[in-house]
Protein backbone atom coordinates (compact mmCIF):
# COMPACT_ATOMS: atom_id res chain seq x y z
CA UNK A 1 0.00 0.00 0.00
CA UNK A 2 1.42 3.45 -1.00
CA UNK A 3 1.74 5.53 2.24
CA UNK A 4 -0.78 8.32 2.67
CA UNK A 5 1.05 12.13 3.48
CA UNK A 6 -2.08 14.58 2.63
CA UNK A 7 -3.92 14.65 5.39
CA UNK A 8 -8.03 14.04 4.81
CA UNK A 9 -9.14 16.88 6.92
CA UNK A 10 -7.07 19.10 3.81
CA UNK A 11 -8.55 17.82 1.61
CA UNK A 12 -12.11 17.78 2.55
CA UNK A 13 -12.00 21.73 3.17
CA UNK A 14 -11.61 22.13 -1.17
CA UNK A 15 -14.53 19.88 -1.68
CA UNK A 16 -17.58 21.14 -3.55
CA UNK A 17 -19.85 20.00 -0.58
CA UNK A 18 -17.49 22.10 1.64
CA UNK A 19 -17.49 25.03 -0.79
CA UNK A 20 -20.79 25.20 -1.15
CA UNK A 21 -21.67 25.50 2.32
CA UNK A 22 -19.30 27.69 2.79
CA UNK A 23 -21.57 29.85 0.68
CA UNK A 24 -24.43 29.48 2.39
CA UNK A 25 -22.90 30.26 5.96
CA UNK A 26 -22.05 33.34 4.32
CA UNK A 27 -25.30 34.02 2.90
CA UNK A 28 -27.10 32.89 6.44
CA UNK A 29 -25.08 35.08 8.05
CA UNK A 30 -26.19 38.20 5.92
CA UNK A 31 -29.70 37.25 6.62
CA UNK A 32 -29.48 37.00 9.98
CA UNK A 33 -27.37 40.38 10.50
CA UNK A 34 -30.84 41.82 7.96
CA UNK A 35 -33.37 39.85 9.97
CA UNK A 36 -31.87 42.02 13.55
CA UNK A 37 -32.08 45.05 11.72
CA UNK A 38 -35.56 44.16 10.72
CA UNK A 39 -34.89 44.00 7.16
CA UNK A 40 -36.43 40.08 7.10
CA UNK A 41 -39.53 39.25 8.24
CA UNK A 42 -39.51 36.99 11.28
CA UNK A 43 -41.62 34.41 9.63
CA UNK A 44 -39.29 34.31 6.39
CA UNK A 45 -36.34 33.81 8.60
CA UNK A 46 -37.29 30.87 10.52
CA UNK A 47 -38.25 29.76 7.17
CA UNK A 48 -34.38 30.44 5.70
CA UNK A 49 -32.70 29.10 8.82
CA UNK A 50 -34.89 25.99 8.80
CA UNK A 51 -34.77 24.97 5.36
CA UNK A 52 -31.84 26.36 3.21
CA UNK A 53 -29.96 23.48 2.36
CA UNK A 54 -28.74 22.58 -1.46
CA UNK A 55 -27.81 19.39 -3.26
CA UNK A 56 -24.71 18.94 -5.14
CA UNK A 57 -25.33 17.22 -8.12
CA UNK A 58 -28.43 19.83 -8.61
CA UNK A 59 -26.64 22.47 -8.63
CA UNK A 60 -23.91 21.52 -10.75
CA UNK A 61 -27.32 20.44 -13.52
CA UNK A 62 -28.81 24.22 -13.33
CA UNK A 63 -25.16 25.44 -13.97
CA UNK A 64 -24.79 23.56 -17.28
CA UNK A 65 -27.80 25.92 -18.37
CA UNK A 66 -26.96 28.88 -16.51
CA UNK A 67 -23.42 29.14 -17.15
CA UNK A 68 -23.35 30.81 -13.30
CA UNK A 69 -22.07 29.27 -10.62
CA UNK A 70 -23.47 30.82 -7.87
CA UNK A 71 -26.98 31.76 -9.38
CA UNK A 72 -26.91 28.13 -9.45
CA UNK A 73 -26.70 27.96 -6.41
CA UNK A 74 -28.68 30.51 -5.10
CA UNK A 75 -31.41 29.06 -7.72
CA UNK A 76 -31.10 24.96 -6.16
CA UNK A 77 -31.00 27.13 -2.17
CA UNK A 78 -34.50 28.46 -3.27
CA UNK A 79 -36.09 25.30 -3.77
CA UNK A 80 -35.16 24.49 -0.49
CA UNK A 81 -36.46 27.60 1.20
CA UNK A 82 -39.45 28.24 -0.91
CA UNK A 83 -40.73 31.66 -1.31
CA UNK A 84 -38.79 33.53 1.52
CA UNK A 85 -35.63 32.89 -0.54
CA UNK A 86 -36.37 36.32 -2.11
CA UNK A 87 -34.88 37.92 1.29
CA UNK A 88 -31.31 35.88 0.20
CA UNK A 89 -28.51 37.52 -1.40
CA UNK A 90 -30.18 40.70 -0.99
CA UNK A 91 -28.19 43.79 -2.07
CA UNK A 92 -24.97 40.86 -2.68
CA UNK A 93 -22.73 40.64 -5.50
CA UNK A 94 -21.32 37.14 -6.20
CA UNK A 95 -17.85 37.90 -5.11
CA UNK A 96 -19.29 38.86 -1.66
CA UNK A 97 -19.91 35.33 -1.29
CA UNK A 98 -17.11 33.95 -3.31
CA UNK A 99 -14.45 36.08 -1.80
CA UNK A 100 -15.74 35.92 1.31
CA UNK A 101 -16.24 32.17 1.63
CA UNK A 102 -12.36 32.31 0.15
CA UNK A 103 -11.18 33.94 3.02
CA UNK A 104 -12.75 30.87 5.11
CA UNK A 105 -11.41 28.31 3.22
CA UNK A 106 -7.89 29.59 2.96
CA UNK A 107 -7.83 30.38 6.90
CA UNK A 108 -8.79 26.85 7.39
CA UNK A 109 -6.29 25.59 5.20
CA UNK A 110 -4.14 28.28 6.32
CA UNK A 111 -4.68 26.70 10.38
CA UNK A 112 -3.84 22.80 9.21
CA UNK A 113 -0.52 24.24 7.83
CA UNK A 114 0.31 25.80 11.05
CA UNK A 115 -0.09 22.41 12.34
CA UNK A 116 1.80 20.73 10.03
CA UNK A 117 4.81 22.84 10.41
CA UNK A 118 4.53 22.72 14.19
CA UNK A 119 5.22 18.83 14.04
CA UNK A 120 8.09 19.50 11.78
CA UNK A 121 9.63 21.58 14.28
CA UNK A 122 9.08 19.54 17.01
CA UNK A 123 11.28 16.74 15.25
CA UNK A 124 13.53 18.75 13.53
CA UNK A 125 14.48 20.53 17.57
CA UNK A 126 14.35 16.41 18.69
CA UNK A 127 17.17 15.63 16.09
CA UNK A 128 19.15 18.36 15.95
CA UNK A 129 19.89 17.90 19.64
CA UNK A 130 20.43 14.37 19.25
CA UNK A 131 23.37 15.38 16.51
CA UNK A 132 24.16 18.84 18.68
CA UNK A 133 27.72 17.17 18.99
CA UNK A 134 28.23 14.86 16.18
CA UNK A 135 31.01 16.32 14.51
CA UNK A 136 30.43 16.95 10.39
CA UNK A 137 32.59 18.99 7.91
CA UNK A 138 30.93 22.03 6.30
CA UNK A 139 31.28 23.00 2.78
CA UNK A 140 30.97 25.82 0.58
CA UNK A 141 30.91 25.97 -2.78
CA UNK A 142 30.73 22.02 -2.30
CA UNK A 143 34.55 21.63 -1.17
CA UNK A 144 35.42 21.41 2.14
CA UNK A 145 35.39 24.62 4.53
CA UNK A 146 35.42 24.19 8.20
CA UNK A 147 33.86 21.75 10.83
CA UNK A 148 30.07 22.41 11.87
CA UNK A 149 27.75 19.53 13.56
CA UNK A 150 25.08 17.66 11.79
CA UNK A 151 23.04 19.26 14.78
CA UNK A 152 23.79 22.60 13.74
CA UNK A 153 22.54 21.99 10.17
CA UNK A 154 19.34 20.87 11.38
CA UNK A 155 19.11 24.19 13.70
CA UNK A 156 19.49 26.16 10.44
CA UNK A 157 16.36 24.11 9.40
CA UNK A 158 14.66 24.25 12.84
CA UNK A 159 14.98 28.55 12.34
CA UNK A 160 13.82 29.30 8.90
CA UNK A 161 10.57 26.68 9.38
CA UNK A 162 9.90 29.57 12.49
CA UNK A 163 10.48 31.95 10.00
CA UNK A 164 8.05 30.19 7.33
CA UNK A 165 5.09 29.56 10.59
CA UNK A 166 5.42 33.42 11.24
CA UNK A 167 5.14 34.53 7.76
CA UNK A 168 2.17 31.81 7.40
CA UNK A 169 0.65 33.75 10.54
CA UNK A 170 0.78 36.98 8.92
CA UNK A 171 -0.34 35.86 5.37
CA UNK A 172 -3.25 33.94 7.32
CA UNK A 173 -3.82 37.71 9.02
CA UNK A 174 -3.73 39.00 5.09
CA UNK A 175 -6.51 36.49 3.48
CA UNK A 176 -8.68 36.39 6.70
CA UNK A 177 -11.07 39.44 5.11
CA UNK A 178 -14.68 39.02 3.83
CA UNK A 179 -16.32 42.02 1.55
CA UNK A 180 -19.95 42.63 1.68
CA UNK A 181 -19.79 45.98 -0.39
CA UNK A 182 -21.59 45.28 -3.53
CA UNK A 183 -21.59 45.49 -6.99
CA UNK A 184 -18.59 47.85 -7.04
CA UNK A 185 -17.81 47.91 -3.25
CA UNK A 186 -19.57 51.53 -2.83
CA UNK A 187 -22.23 49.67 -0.16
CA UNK A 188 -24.80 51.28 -2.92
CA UNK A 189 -27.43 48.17 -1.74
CA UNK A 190 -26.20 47.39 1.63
CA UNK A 191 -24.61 49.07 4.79
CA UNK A 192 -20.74 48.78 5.72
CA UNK A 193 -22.58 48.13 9.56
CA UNK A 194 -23.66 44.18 7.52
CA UNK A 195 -20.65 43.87 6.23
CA UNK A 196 -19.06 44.82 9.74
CA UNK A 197 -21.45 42.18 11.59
CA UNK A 198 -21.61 39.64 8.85
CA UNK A 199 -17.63 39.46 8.95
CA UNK A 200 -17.93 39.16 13.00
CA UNK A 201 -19.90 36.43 12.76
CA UNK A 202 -17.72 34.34 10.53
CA UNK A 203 -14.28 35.13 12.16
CA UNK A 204 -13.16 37.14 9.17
CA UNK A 205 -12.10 41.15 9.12
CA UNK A 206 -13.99 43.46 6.79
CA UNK A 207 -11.94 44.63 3.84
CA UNK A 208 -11.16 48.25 4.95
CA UNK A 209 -12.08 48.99 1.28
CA UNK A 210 -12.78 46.94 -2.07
CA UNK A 211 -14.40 47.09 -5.72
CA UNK A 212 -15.99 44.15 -6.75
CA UNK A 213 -13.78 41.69 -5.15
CA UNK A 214 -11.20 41.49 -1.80
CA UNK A 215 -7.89 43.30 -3.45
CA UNK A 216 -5.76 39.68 -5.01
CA UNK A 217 -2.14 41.36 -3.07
CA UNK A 218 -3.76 39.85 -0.03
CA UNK A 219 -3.65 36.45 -1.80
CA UNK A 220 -0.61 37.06 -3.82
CA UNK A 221 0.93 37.23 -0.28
CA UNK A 222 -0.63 34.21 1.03
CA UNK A 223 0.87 32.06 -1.94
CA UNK A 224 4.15 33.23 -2.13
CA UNK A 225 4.11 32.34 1.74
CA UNK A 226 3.04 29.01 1.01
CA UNK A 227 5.73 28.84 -1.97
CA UNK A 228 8.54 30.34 0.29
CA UNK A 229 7.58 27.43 2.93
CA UNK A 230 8.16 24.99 0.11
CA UNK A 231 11.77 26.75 -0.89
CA UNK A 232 12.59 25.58 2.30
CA UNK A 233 11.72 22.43 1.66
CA UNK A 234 13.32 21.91 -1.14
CA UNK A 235 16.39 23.43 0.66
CA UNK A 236 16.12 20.68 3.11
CA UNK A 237 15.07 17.75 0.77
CA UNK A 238 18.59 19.14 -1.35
CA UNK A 239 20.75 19.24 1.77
CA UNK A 240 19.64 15.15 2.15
CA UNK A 241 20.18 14.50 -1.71
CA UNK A 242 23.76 16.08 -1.13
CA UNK A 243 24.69 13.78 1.48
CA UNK A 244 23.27 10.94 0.28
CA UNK A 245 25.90 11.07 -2.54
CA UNK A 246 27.44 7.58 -2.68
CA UNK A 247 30.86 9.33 -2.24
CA UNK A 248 29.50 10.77 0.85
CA UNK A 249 27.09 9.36 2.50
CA UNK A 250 26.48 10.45 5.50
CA UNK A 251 22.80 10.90 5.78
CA UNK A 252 20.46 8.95 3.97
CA UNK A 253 16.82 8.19 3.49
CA UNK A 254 15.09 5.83 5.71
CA UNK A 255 15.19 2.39 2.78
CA UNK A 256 12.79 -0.22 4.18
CA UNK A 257 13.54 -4.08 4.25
CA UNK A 258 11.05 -4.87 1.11
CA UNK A 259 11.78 -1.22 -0.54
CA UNK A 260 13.42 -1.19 -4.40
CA UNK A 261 15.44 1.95 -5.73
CA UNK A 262 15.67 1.02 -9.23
CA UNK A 263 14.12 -1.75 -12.05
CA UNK A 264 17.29 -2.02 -13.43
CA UNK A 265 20.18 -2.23 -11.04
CA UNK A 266 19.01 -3.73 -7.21
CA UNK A 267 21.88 -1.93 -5.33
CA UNK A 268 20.33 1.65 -5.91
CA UNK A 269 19.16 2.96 -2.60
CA UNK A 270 17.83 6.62 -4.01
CA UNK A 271 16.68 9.33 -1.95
CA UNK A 272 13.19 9.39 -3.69
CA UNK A 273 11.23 11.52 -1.19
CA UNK A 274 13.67 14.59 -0.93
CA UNK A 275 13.64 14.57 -5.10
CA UNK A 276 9.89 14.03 -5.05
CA UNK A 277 9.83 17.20 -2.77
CA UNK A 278 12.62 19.39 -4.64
CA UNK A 279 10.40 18.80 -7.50
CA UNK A 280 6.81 19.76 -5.74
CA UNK A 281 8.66 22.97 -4.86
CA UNK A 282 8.31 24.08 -8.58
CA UNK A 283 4.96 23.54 -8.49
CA UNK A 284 4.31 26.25 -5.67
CA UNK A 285 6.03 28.51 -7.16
CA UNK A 286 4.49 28.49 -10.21
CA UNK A 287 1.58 28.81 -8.50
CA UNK A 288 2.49 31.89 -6.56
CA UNK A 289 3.33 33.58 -9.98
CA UNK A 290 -0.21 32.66 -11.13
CA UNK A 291 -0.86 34.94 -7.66
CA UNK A 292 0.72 37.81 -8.39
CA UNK A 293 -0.48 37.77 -11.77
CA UNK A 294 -4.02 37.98 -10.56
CA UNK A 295 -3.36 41.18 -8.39
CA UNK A 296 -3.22 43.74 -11.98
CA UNK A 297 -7.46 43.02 -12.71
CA UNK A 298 -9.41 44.89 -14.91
CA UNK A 299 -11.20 48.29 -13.20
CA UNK A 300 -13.15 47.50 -10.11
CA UNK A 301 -12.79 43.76 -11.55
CA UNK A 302 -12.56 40.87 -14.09
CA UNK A 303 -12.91 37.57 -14.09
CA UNK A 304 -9.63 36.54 -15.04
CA UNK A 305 -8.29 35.65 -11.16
CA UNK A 306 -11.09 33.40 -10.27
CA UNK A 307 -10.26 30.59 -12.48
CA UNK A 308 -6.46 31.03 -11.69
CA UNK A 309 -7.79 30.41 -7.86
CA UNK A 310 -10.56 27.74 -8.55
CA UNK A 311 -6.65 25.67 -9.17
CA UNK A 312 -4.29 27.49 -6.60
CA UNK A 313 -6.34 27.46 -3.88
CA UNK A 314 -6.41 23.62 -3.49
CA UNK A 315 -3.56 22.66 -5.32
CA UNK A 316 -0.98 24.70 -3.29
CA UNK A 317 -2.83 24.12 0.63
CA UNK A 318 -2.82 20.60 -0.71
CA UNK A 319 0.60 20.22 -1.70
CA UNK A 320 1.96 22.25 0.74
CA UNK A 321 0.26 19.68 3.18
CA UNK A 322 1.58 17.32 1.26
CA UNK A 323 5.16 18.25 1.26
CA UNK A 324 5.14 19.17 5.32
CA UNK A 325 3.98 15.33 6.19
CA UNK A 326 6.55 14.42 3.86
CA UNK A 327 9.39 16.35 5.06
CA UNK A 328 8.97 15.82 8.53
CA UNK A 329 9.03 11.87 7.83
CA UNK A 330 11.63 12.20 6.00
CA UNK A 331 14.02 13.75 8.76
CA UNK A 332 12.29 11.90 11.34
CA UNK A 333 13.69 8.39 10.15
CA UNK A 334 17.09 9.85 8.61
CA UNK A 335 19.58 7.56 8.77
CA UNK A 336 22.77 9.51 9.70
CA UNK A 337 26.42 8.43 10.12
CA UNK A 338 28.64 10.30 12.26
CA UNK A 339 31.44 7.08 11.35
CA UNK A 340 30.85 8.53 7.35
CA UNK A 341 31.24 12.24 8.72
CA UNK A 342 34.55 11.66 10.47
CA UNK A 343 36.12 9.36 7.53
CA UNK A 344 34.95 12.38 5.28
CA UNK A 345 36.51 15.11 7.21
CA UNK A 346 40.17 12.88 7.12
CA UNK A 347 39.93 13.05 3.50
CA UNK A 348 41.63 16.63 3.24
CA UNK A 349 44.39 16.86 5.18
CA UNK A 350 43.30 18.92 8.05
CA UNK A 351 43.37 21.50 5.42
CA UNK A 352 40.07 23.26 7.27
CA UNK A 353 42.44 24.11 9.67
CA UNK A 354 43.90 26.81 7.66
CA UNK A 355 42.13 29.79 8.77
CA UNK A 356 43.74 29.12 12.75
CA UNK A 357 47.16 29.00 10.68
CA UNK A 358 46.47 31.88 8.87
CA UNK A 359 45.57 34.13 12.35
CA UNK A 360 47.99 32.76 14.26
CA UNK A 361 50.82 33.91 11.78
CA UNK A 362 49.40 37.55 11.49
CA UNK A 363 49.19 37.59 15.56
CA UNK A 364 52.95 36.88 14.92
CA UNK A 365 53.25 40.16 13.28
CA UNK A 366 53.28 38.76 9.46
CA UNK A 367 50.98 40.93 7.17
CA UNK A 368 47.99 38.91 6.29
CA UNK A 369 49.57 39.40 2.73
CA UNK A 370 52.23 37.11 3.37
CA UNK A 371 50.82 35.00 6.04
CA UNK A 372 48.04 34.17 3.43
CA UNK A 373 50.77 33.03 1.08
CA UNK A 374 52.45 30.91 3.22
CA UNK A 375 49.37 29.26 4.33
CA UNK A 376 47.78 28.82 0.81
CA UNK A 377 51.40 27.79 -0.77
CA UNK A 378 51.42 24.52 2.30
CA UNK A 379 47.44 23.58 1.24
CA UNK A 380 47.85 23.26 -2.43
CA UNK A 381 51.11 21.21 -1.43
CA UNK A 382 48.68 19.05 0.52
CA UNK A 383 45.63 19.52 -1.92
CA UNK A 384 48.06 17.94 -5.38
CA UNK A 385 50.37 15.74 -3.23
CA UNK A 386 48.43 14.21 -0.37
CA UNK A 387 49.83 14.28 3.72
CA UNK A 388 49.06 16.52 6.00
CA UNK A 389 48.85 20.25 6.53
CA UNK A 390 50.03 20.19 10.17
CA UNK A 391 53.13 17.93 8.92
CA UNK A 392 53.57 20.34 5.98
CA UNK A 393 53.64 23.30 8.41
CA UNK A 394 56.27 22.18 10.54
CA UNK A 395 58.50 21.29 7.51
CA UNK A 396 58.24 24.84 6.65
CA UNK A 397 61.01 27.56 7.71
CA UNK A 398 58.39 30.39 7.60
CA UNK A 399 56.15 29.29 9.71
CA UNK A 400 58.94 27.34 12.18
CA UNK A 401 61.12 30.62 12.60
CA UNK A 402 57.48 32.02 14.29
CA UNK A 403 55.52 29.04 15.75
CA UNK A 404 56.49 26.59 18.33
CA UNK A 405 55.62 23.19 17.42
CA UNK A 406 53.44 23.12 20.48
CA UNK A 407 51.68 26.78 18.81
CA UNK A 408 51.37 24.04 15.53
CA UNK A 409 49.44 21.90 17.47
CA UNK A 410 47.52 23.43 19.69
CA UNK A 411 45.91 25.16 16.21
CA UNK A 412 44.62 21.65 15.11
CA UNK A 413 42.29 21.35 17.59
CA UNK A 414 38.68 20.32 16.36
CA UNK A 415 37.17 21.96 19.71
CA UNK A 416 37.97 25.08 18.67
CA UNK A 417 35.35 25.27 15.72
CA UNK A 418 32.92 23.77 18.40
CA UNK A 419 32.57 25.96 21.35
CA UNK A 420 29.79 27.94 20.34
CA UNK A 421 27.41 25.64 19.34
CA UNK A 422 25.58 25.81 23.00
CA UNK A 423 25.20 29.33 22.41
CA UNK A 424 23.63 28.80 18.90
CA UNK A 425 21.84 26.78 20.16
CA UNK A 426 20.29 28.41 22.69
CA UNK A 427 19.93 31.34 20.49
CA UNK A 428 17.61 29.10 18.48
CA UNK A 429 15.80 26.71 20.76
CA UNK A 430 16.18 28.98 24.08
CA UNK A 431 18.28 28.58 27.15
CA UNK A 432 17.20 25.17 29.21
């Protein structure tokens, strides 16, 4: 059985059943906010409250002839209600519905993501303080650089998924807005007091001000959150793919027992997820230009954004979703080699070393000039030749004539790199 990472609660939010009501709370709620201003007849709202329902497959039949969506849907509510349906929708545009019952659906999708991310933090804090001390090289520009932990790496990750739950909270903040201002947002056939009420009774904020529709920067904000959070996910998924080189190798994919990596050759052990996920990133992204390409509309409003969102909306809570249950599986059953990381960092020669080398001759009184090419002449001689840049050091008159061979050793200590990482860490995950 292929395991299941979007979770059903996600994706029963985009259904048409969930839509749909979605469009009726909205349009209860107007009628009740008009029934306490005495706008509704008592008698025709108990009738609306008790009876407005709609059927699915009904409405999607009237819409093949009316080529509307939501006077479909206001047409199959009627026939629920009866003759006191004439109070519903009253002084509404369509997008008051639509782009108010938007701003519920993407703040419920919005509140599942939160989630998600939360329980990616909480293992990505459990394992980078399991690897706080295990000792890894870093690299830059791929080669060798100087030593960091495999703890530390997964602190970096631990900090930018806050980043990407904070920016989520703020572009939740940004598409949390209902509009019940009309034909051209001028409140021409209702009162900005409904709108106020209407959005207080379904959580939302009232658009400070709007044309037809809810202004798309607010959702061009909200996907480009949700494609930044998957840039980060790719960044992590990449990270594994790296290390997971067969010259390297020190982190790879959980492979179970009965679990195949290739039809052809049956050694292949591939990190599948983390290139499943660098792909999906794409996706998001594409989808947050799609966004921002809805936010230029046509006067007070076209209809050019709404079947850019009718995809968006579910595809990218959806995949996001998708990609967070993913991820946080992923690094959850990481297989990680601190035996790999150590025969990896013996490969160069102690050449990462060469920054201590390089201070300790200047604190000598050398200009960096020169104590830069004495240190850089000794590494290439390691980097062509093989050995050992400590050995290669103390074979060198430059560097003899000002350190001690004691000085020469007491600079190849790994420690040194190391004695910061508490306070990084507690910069991250807080003093204990």
């Amino acid at each position: 059985m292929i395991e299941r990472y979007t979770r059903p609660e996600m994706d029963s939010i985009w259904t048409l059943e969930n839509k749909y009501r979605k469009w009726l709370d909205v349009e209860l709620a107007v009628c009740e906010v008009l029934f306490e201003r005495g706008e509704i007849p008592p008698e025709d709202f108990k009738a609306i409250r008790e009876k407005a329902g709609f059927n699915v497959d009904k409405i999607e039949q009237i819409e093949r002839e009316t080529q509307h969506d939501v006077i479909a849907f206001l047409t199959n509510v009627a026939e629920f209600v009866g003759p006191s349906s004439r109070f519903i929708h009253q002084g509404l545009t369509s997008s008051d519905v639509l782009d108010t019952s938007f701003g519920l659906l993407l703040t419920e999708a919005s509140n599942l993501l939160i989630d998600d991310i939360d329980k990616l933090l909480a293992v990505l804090k459990k394992r980078a303080f399991e690897f706080k001390d295990t000792v890894q090289i870093g690299r830059s520009h791929n080669i060798h650089a100087e030593p960091i932990t495999f703890g530390l790496k997964l602190a970096v990750w631990y900090s930018e998924m806050e980043r990407n739950r904070e920016r989520l909270l703020l572009a939740r903040e940004s598409i949390r807005v209902g509009k019940i201002s009309g034909a051209v947002g001028t409140f021409a056939n209702t009162a900005p007091e409904i709108e106020e009420a209407v959005c207080a009774r379904l959580g939302l904020k009232p658009a400070p001000v709007s044309t037809q529709i809810v202004q798309r920067d607010r959702h061009a904000q909200f996907f480009s959150t949700l494609a930044i959070a998957g840039c980060s996910i790719e960044k992590i998924a990449t990270q594994i793919r790296l290390l997971q080189h067969t010259e390297i190798r020190e982190v790879e994919e959980y492979f179970a027992p009965s679990q195949k990596g290739s039809s052809a050759m049956p050694h292949k052990r591939n990190p599948i997820s983390s290139e499943n996920l660098s792909g999906l990133a794409r996706v998001l992204r594409g989808n947050a230009l799609a966004a921002m390409e809805n936010v230029a509309l046509w006067h007070e409003r076209d209809i050019s954004h709404s079947s850019v969102e009718r995809v968006i909306g579910p595809d990218s809570t959806i995949l996001l979703d998708y990609m967070l249950v993913r991820i946080t599986r992923v690094v959850e059953g990481l297989t990680v080699s601190a035996d790999r990381m150590k025969r990896n960092m013996s490969v160069s020669g102690n050449l990462f070393f060469s920054q201590q080398v390089l201070l300790s001759l200047i604190h000598k009184g050398i200009t960096r000039e020169e104590a830069y090419r004495i240190v850089q002449q000794n590494a290439m001689e390691v980097w062509g030749k093989g050995g050992d840049l400590k050995d290669q050091l103390k074979g060198d008159d430059r560097v003899s004539e000002r350190l001690t061979e004691k000085e020469i050793d007491s600079i190849f200590d790994l420690n040194y790199h190391l004695k910061n990482v508490d306070v990084i860490f507690d910069r991250v995950f807080g003093a204990k």
